[in-house]
N, C-alpha and C. Protein backbone atom coordinates (compact mmCIF):
# COMPACT_ATOMS: atom_id res chain seq x y z
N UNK A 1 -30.74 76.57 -19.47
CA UNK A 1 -29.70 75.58 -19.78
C UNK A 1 -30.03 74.22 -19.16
N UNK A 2 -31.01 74.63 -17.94
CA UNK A 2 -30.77 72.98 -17.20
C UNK A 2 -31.78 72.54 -17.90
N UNK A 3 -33.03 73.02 -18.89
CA UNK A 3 -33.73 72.25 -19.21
C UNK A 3 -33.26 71.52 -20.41
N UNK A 4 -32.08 71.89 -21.07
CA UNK A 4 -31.26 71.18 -22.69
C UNK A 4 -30.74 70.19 -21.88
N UNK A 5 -30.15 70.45 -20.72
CA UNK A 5 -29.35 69.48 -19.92
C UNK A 5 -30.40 68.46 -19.43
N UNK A 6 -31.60 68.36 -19.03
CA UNK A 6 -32.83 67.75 -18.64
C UNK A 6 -32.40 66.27 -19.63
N UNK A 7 -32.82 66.73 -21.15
CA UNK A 7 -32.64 65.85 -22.19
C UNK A 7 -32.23 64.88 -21.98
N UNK A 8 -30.35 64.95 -21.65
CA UNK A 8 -29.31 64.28 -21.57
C UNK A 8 -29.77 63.32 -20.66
N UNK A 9 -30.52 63.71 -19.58
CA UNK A 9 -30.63 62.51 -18.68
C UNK A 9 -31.89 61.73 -18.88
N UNK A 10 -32.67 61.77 -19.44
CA UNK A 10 -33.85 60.79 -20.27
C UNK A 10 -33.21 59.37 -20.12
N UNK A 11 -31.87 59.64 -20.56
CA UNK A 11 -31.59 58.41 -20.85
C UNK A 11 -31.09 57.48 -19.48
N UNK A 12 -31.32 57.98 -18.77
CA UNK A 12 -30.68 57.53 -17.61
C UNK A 12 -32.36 56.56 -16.40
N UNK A 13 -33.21 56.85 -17.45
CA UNK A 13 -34.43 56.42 -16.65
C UNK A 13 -34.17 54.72 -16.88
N UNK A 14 -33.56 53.89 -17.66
CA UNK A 14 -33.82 52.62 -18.27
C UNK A 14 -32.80 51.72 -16.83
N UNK A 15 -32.09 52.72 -15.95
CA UNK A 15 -31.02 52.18 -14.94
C UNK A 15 -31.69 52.64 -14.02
N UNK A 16 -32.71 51.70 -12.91
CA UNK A 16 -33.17 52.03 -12.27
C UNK A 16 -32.66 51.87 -10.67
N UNK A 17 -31.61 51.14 -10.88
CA UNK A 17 -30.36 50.93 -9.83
C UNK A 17 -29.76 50.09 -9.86
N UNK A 18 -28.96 49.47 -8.66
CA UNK A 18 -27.47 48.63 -9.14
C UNK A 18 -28.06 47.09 -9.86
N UNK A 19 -29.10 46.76 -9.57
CA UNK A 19 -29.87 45.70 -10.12
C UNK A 19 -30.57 45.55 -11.08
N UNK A 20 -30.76 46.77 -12.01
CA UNK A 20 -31.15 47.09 -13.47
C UNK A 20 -30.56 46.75 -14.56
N UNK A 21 -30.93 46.46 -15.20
CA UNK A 21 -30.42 45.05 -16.35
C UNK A 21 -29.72 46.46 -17.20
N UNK A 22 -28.71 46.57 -17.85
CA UNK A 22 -28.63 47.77 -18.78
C UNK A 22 -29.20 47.00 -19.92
N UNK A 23 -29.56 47.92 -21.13
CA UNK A 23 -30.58 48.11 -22.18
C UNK A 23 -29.58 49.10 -23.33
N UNK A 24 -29.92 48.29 -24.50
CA UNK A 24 -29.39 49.68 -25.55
C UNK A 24 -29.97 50.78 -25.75
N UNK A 25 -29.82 51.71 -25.94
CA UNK A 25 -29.98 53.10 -25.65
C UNK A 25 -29.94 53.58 -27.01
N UNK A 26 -30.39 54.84 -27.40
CA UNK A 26 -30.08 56.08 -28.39
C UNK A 26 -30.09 56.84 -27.71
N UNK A 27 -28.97 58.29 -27.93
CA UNK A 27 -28.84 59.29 -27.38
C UNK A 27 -28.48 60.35 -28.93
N UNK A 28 -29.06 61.21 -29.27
CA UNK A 28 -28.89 61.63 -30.34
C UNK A 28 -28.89 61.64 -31.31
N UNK A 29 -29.30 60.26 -31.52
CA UNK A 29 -29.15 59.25 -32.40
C UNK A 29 -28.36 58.33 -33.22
N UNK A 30 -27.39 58.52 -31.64
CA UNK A 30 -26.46 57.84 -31.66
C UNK A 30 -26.70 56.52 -30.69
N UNK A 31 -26.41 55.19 -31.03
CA UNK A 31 -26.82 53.93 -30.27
C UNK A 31 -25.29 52.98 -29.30
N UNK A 32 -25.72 53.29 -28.54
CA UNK A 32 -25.08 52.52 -26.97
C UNK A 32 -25.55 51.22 -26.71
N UNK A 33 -24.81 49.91 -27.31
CA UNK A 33 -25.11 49.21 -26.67
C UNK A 33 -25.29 48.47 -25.48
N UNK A 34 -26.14 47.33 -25.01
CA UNK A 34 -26.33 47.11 -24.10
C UNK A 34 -24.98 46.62 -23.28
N UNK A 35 -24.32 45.84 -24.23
CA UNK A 35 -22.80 45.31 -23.65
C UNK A 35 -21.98 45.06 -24.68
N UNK A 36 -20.60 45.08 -24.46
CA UNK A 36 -19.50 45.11 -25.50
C UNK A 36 -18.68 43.91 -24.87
N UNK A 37 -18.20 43.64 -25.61
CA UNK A 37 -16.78 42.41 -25.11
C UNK A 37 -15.42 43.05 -25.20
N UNK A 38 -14.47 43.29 -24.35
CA UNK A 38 -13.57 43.67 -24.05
C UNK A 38 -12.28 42.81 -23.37
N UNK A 39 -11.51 42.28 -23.63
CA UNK A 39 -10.63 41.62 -23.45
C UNK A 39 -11.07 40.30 -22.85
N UNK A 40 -11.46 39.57 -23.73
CA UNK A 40 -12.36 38.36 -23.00
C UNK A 40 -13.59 38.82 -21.80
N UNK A 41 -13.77 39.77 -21.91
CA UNK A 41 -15.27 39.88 -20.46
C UNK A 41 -16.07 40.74 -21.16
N UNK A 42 -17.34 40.99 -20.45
CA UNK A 42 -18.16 41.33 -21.33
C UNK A 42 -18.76 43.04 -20.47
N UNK A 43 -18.61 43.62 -20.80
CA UNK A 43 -18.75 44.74 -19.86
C UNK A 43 -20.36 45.46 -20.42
N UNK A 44 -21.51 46.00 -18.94
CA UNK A 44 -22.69 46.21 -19.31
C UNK A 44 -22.45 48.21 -19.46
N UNK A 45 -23.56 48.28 -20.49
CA UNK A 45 -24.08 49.90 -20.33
C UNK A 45 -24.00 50.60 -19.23
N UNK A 46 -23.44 51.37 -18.67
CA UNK A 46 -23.79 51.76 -17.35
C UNK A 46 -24.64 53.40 -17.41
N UNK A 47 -24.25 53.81 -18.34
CA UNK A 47 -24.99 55.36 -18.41
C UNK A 47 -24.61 55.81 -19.89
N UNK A 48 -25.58 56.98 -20.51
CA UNK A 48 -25.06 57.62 -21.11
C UNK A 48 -25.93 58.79 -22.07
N UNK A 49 -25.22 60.16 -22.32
CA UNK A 49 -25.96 60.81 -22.11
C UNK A 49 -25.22 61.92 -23.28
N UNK A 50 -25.62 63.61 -23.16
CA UNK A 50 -24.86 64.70 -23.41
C UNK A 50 -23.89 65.18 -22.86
N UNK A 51 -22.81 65.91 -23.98
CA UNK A 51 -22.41 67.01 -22.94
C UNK A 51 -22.83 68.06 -23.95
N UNK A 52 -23.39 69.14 -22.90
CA UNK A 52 -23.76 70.28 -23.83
C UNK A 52 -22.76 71.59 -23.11
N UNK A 53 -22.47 72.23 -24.27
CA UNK A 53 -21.67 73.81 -23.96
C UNK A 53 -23.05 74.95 -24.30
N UNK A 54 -22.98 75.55 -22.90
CA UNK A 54 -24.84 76.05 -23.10
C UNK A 54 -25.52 75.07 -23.54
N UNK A 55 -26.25 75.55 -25.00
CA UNK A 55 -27.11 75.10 -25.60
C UNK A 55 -27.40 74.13 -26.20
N UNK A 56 -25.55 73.73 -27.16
CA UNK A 56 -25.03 73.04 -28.01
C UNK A 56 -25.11 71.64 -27.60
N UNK A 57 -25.01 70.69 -28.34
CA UNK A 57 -24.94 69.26 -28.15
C UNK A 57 -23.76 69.41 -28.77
N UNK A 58 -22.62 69.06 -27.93
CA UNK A 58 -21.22 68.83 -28.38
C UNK A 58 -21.19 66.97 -28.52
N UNK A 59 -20.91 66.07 -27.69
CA UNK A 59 -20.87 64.83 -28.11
C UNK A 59 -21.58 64.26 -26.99
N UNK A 60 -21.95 62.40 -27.21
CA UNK A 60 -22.48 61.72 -26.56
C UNK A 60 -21.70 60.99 -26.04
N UNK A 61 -21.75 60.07 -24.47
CA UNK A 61 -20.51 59.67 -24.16
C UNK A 61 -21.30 58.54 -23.41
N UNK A 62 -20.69 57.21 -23.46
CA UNK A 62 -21.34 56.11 -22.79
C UNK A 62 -19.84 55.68 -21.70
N UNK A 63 -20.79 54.94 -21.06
CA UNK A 63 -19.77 54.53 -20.13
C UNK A 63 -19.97 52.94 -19.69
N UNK A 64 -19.28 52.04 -20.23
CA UNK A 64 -19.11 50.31 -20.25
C UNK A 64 -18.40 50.11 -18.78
N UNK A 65 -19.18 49.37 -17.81
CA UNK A 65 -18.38 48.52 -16.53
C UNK A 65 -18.38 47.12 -16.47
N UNK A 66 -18.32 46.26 -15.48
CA UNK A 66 -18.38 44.97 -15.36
C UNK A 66 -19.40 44.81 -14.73
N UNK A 67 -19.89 45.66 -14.01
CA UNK A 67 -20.55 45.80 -12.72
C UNK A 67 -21.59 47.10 -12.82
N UNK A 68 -22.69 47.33 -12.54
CA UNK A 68 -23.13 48.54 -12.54
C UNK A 68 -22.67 49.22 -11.06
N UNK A 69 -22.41 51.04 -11.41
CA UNK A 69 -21.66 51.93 -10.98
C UNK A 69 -22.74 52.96 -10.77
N UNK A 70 -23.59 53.54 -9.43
CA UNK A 70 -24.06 54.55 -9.13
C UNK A 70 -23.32 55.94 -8.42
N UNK A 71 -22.08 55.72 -8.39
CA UNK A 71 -21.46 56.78 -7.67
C UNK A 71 -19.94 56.90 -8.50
N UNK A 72 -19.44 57.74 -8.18
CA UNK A 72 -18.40 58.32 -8.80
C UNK A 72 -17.25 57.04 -8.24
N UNK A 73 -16.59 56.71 -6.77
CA UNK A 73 -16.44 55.88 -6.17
C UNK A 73 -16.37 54.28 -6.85
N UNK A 74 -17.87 53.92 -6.90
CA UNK A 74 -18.16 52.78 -8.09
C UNK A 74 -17.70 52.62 -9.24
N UNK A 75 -17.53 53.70 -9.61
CA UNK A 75 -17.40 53.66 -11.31
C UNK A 75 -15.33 53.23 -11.38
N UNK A 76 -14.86 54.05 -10.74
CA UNK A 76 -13.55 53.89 -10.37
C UNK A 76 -13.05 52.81 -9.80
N UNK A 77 -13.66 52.61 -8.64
CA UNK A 77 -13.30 50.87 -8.18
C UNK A 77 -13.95 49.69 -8.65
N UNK A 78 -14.56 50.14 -9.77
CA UNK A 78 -15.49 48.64 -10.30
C UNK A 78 -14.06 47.66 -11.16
N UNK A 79 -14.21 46.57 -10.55
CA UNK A 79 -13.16 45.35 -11.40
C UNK A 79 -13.26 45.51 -12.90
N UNK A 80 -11.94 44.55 -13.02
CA UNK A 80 -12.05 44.61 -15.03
C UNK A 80 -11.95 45.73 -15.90
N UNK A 81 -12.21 45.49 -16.65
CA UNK A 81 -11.79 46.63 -18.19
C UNK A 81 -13.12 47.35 -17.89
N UNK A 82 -12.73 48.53 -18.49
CA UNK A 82 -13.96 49.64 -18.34
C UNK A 82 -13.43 50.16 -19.63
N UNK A 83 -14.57 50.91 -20.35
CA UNK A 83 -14.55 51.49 -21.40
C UNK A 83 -15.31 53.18 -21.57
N UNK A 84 -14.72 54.34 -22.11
CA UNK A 84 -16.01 55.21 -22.27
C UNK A 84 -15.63 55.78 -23.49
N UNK A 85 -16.38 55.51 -24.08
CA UNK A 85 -17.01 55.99 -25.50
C UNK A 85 -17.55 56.96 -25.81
N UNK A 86 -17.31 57.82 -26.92
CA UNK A 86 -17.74 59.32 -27.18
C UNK A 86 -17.92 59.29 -28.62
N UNK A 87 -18.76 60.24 -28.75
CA UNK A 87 -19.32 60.22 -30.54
C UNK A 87 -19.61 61.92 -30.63
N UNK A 88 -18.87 62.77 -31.87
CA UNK A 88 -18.96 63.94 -31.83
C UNK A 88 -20.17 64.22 -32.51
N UNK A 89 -20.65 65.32 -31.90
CA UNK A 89 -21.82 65.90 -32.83
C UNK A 89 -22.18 67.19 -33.42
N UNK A 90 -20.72 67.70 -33.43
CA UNK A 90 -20.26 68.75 -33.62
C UNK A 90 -18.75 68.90 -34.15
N UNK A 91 -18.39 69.50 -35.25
CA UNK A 91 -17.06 69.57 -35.55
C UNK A 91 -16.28 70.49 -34.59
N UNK A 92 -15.11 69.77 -34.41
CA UNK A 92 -14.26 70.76 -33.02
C UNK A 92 -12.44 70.23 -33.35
N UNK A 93 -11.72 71.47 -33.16
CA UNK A 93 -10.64 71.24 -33.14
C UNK A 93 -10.15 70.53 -32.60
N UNK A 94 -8.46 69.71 -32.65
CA UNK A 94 -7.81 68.60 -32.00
C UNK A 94 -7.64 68.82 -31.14
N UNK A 95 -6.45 70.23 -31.28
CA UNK A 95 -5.92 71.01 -29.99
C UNK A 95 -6.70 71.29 -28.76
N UNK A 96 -7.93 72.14 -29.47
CA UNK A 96 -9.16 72.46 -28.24
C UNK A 96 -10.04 71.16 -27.64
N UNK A 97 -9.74 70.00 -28.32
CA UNK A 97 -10.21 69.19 -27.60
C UNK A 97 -9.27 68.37 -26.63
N UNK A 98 -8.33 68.17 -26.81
CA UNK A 98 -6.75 67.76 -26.56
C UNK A 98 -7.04 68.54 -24.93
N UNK A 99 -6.45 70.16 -25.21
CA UNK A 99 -6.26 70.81 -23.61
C UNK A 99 -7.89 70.76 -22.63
N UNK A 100 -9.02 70.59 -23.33
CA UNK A 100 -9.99 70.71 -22.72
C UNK A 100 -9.96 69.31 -22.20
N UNK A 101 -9.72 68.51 -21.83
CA UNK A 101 -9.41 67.23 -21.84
C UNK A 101 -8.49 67.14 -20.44
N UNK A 102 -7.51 67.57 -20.99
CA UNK A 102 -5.95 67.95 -19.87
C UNK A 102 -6.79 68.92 -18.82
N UNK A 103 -7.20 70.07 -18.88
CA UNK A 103 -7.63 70.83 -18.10
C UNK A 103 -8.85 69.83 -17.02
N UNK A 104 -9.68 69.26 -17.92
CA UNK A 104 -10.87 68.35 -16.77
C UNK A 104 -9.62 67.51 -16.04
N UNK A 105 -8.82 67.33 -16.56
CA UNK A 105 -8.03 66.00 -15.29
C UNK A 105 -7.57 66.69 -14.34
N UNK A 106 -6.39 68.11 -15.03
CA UNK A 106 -5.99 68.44 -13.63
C UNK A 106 -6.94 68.78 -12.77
N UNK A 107 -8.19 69.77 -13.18
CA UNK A 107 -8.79 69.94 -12.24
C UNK A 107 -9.76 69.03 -11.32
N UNK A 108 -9.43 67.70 -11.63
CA UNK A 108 -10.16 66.62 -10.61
C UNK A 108 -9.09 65.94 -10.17
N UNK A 109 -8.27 66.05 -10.58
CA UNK A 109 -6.84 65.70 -9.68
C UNK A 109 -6.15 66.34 -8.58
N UNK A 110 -5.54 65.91 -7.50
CA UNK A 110 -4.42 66.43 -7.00
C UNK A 110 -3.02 66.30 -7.54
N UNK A 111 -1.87 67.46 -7.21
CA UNK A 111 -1.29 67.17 -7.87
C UNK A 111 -0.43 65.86 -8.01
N UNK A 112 -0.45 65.48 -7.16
CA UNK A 112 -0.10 64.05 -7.11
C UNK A 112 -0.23 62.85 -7.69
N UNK A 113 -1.84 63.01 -8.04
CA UNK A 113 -2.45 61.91 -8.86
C UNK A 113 -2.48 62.71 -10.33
N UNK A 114 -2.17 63.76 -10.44
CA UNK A 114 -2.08 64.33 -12.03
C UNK A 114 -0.71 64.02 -12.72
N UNK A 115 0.59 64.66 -11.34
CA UNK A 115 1.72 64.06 -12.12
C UNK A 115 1.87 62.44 -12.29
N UNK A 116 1.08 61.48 -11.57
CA UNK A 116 1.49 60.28 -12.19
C UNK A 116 0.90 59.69 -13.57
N UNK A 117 -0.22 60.61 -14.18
CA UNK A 117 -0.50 60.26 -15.34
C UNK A 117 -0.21 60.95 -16.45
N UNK A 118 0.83 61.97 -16.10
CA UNK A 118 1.19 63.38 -17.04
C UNK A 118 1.90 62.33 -18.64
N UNK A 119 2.38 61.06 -18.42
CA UNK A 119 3.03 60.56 -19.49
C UNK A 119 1.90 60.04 -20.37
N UNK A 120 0.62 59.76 -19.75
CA UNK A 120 -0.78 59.56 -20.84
C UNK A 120 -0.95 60.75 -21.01
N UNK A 121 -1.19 61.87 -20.59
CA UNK A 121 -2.22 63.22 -20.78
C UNK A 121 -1.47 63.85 -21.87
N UNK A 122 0.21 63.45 -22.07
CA UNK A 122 0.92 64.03 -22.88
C UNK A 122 0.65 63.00 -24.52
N UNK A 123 0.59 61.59 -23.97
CA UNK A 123 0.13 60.68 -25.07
C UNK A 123 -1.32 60.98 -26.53
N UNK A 124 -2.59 61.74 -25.09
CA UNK A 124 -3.61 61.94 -25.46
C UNK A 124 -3.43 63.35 -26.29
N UNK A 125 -2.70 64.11 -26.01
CA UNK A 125 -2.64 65.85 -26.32
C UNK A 125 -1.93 65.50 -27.42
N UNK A 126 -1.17 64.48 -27.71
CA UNK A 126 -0.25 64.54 -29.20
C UNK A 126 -1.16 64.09 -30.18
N UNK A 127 -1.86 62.24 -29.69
CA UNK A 127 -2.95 61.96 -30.57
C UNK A 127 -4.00 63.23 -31.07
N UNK A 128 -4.81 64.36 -30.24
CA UNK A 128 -5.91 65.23 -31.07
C UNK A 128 -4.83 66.31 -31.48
N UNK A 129 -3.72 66.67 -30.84
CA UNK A 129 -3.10 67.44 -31.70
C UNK A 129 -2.53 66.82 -33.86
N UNK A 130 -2.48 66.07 -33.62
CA UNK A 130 -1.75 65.58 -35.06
C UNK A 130 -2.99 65.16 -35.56
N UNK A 131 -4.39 65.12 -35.29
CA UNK A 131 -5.53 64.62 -35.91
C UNK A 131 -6.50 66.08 -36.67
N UNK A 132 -5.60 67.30 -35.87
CA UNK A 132 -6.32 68.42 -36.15
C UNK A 132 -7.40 68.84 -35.94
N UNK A 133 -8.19 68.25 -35.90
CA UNK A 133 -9.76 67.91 -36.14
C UNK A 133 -10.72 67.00 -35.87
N UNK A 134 -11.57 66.93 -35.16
CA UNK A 134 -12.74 65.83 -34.76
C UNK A 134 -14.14 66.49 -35.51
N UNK A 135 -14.38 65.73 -36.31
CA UNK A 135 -15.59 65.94 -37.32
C UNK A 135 -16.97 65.50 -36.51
N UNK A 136 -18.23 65.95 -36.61
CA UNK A 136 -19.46 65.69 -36.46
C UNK A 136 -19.67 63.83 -36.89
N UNK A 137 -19.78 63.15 -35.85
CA UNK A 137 -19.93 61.20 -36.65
C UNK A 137 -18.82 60.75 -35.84
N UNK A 138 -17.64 61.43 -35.97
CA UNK A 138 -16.46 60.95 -35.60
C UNK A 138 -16.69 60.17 -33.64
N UNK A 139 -15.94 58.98 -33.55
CA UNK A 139 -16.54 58.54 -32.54
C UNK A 139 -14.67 58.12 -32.06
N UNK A 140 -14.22 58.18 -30.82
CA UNK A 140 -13.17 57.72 -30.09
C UNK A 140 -13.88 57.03 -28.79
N UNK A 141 -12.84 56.24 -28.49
CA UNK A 141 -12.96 55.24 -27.34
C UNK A 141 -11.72 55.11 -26.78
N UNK A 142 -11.62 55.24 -25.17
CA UNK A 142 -10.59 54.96 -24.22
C UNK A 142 -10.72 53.53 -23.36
N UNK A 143 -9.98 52.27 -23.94
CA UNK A 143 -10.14 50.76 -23.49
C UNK A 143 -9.36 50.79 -22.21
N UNK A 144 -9.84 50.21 -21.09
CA UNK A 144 -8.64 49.94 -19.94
C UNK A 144 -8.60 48.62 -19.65
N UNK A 145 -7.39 48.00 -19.91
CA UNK A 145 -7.43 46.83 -19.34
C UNK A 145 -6.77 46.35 -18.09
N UNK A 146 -7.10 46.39 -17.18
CA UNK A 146 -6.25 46.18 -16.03
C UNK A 146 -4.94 45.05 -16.10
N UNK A 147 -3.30 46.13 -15.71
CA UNK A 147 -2.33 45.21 -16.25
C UNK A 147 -2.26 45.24 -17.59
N UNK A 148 -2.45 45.54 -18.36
CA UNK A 148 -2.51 46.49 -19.94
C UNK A 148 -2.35 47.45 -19.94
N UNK A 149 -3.37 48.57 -19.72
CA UNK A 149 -3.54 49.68 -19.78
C UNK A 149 -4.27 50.20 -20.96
N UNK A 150 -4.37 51.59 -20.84
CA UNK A 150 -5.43 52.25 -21.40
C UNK A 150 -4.67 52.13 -23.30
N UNK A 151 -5.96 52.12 -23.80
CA UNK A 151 -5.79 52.13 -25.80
C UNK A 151 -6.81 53.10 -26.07
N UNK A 152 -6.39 53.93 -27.01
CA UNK A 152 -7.24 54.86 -27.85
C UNK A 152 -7.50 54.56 -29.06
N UNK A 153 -8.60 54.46 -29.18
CA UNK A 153 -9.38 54.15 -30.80
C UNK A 153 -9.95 55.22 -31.15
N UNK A 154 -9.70 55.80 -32.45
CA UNK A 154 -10.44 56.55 -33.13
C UNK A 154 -11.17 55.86 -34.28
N UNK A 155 -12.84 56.21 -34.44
CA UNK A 155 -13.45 55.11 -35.37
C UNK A 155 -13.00 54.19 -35.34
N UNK A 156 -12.82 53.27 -34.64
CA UNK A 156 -12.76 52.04 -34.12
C UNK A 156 -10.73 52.04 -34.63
N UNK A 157 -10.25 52.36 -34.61
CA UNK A 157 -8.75 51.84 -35.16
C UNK A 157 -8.07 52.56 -34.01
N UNK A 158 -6.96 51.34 -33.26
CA UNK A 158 -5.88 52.32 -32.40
C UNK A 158 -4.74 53.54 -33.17
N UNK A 159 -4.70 53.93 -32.21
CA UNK A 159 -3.57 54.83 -32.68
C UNK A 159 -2.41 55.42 -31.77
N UNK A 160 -2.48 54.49 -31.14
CA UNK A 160 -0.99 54.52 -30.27
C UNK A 160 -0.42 53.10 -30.56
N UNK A 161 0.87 53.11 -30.37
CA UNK A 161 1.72 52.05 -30.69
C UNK A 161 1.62 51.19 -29.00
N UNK A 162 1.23 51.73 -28.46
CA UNK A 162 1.48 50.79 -27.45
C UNK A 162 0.30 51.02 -26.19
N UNK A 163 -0.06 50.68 -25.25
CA UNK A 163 -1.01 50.94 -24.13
C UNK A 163 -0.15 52.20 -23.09
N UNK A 164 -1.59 53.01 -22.76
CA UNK A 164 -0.43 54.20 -21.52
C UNK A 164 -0.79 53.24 -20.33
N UNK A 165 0.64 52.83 -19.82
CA UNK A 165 0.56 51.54 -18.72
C UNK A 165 0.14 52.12 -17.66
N UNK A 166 0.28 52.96 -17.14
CA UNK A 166 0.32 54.13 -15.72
C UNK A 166 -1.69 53.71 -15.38
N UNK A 167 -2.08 52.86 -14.54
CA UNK A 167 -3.58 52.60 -14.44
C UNK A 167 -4.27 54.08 -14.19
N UNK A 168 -3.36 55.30 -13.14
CA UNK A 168 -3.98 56.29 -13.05
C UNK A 168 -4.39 57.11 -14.09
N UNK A 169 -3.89 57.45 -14.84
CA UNK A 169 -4.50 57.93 -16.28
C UNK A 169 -5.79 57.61 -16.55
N UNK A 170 -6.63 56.35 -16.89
CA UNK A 170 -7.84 56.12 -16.78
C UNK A 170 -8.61 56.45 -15.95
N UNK A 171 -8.14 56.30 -14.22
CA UNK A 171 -8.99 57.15 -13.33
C UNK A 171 -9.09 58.47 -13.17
N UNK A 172 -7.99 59.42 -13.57
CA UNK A 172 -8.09 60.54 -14.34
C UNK A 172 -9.02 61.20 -15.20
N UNK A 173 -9.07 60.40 -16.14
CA UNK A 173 -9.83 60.74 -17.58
C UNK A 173 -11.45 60.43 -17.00
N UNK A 174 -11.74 59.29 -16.54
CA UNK A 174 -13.10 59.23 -15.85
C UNK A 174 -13.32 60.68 -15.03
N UNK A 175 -12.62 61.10 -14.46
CA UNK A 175 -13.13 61.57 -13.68
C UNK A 175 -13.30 63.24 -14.32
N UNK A 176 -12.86 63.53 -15.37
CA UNK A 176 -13.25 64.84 -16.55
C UNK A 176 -14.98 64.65 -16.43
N UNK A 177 -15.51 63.47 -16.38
CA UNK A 177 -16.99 63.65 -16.58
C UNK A 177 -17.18 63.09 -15.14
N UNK A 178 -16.59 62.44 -14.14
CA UNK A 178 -17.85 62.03 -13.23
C UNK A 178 -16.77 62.65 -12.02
N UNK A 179 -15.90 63.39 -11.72
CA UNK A 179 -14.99 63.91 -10.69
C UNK A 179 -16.53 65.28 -9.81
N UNK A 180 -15.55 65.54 -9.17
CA UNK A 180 -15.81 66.66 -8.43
C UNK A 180 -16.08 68.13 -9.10
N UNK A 181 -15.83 68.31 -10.35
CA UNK A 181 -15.50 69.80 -10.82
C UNK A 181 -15.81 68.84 -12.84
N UNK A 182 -17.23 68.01 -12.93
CA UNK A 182 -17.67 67.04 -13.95
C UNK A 182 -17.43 68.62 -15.18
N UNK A 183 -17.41 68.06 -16.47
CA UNK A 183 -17.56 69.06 -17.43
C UNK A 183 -19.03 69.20 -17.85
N UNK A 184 -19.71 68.20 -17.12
CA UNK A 184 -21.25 68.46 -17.25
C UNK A 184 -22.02 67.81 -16.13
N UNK A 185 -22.75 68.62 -15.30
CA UNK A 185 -22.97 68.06 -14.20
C UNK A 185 -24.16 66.74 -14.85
N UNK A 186 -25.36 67.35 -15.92
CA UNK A 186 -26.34 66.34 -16.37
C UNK A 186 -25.40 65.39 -17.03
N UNK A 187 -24.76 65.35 -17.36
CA UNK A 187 -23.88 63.84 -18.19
C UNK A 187 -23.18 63.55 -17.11
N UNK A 188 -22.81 63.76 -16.08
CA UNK A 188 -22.51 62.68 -14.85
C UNK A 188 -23.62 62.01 -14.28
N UNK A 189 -24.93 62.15 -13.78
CA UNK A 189 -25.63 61.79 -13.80
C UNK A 189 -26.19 60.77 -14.65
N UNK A 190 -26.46 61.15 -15.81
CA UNK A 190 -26.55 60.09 -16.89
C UNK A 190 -25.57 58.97 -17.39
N UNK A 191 -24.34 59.50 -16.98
CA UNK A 191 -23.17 57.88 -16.79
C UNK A 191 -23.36 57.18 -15.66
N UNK A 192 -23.61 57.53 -14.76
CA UNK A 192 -23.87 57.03 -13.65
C UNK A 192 -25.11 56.59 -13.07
N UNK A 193 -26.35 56.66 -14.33
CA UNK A 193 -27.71 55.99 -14.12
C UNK A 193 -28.66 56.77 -13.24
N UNK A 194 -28.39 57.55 -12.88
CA UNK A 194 -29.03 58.79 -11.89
C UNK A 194 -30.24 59.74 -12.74
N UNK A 195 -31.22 59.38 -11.80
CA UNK A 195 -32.67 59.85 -12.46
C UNK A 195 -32.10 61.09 -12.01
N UNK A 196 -33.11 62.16 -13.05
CA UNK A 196 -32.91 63.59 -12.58
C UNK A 196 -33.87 63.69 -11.19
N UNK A 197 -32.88 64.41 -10.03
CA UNK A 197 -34.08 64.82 -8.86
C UNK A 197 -33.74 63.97 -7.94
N UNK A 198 -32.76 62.76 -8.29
CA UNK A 198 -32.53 61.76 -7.55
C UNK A 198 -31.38 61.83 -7.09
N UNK A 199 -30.86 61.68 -5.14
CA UNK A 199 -29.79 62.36 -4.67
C UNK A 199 -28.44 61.57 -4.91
N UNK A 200 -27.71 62.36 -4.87
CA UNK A 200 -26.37 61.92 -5.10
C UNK A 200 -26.04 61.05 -3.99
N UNK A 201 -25.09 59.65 -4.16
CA UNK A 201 -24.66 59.80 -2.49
C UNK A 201 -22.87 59.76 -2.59
């Protein structure tokens, strides 16, 4: 398994540390650009990679900062809008993607920091519930704007009427891939620019 997982982090060689220019990327053949514009600022590539279940290439997931982010820490306290982007590569239910989702937060949460974002996690579980379905192509994005709050785009179009204001929710949802208990340890690494072999700190 760790050698499918190996893959995922290829892409993580082009971030050679906090002073590495990010670069557009393919991961699957799916393309990450180098930087996006997000509420007037311009936020760089910071990682991005697989998540695989075993074998499978389930989706690709990039992760946009202001700032480049080598630690879990970084990625969370970096200023400005942050963005992370996902592209399916595999057809998968709403629901099962919905609670698999809920389940990575609580379990990188305390309960403390879980109940203050339970009014997004309930926001997010209605959006893949009423969508049924996430198709193979299909691509969603979670926008944070600090003092806004978080927007969900599916194929580029929102679909909430309004922003989940609660800022913890976003540090939540980051932390499904880069927390303590990641849903893929090689795609934390690879959001976070981390050569394989190269220590955590």
């Amino acid at each position: 398994m760790r050698v499918f997982l190996a893959a995922g982090l290829l892409v993580a060689a082009v971030f050679g540390g906090g002073d590495a220019k990010a670069q557009a990327i393919e991961v699957a053949n799916v393309r990450y650009e180098s930087s996006v514009d997000l509420a007037g600022q311009k936020l760089q590539l910071n990682g991005a990679g697989i998540r695989y279940k075993f074998v499978v290439k389930v989706y690709t997931a990039g992760l946009y900062l202001t700032q480049h982010a080598g630690t879990t820490q970084d990625a969370l306290a970096a200023p400005g809008p942050k963005r992370i982007e996902i592209h399916m590569l595999r057809d998968i239910d709403g629901n099962e993607l919905g609670k698999l989702f809920t389940k990575g937060m609580e379990d990188n949460a305390t309960p403390g920091e879980f109940a203050k974002c339970i009014n997004g996690v309930l926001k997010l579980g209605e959006v893949f519930a009423n969508r049924k379905k996430l198709s193979s192509g299909d691509a969603f994005s979670v926008d944070y704007v600090p003092g806004v709050g978080s927007a969900l785009l599916v194929n580029g179009k929102s679909v909430l009427t309004e922003p989940i204001k609660e800022p913890e929710f976003f540090s939540a949802l980051l932390r499904i891939w880069l927390g303590n208990k990641p849903a893929d340890d090689g795609l934390k690494d690879a959001l976070l620019g981390i050569k394989r072999g190269a220590p955590r700190r």
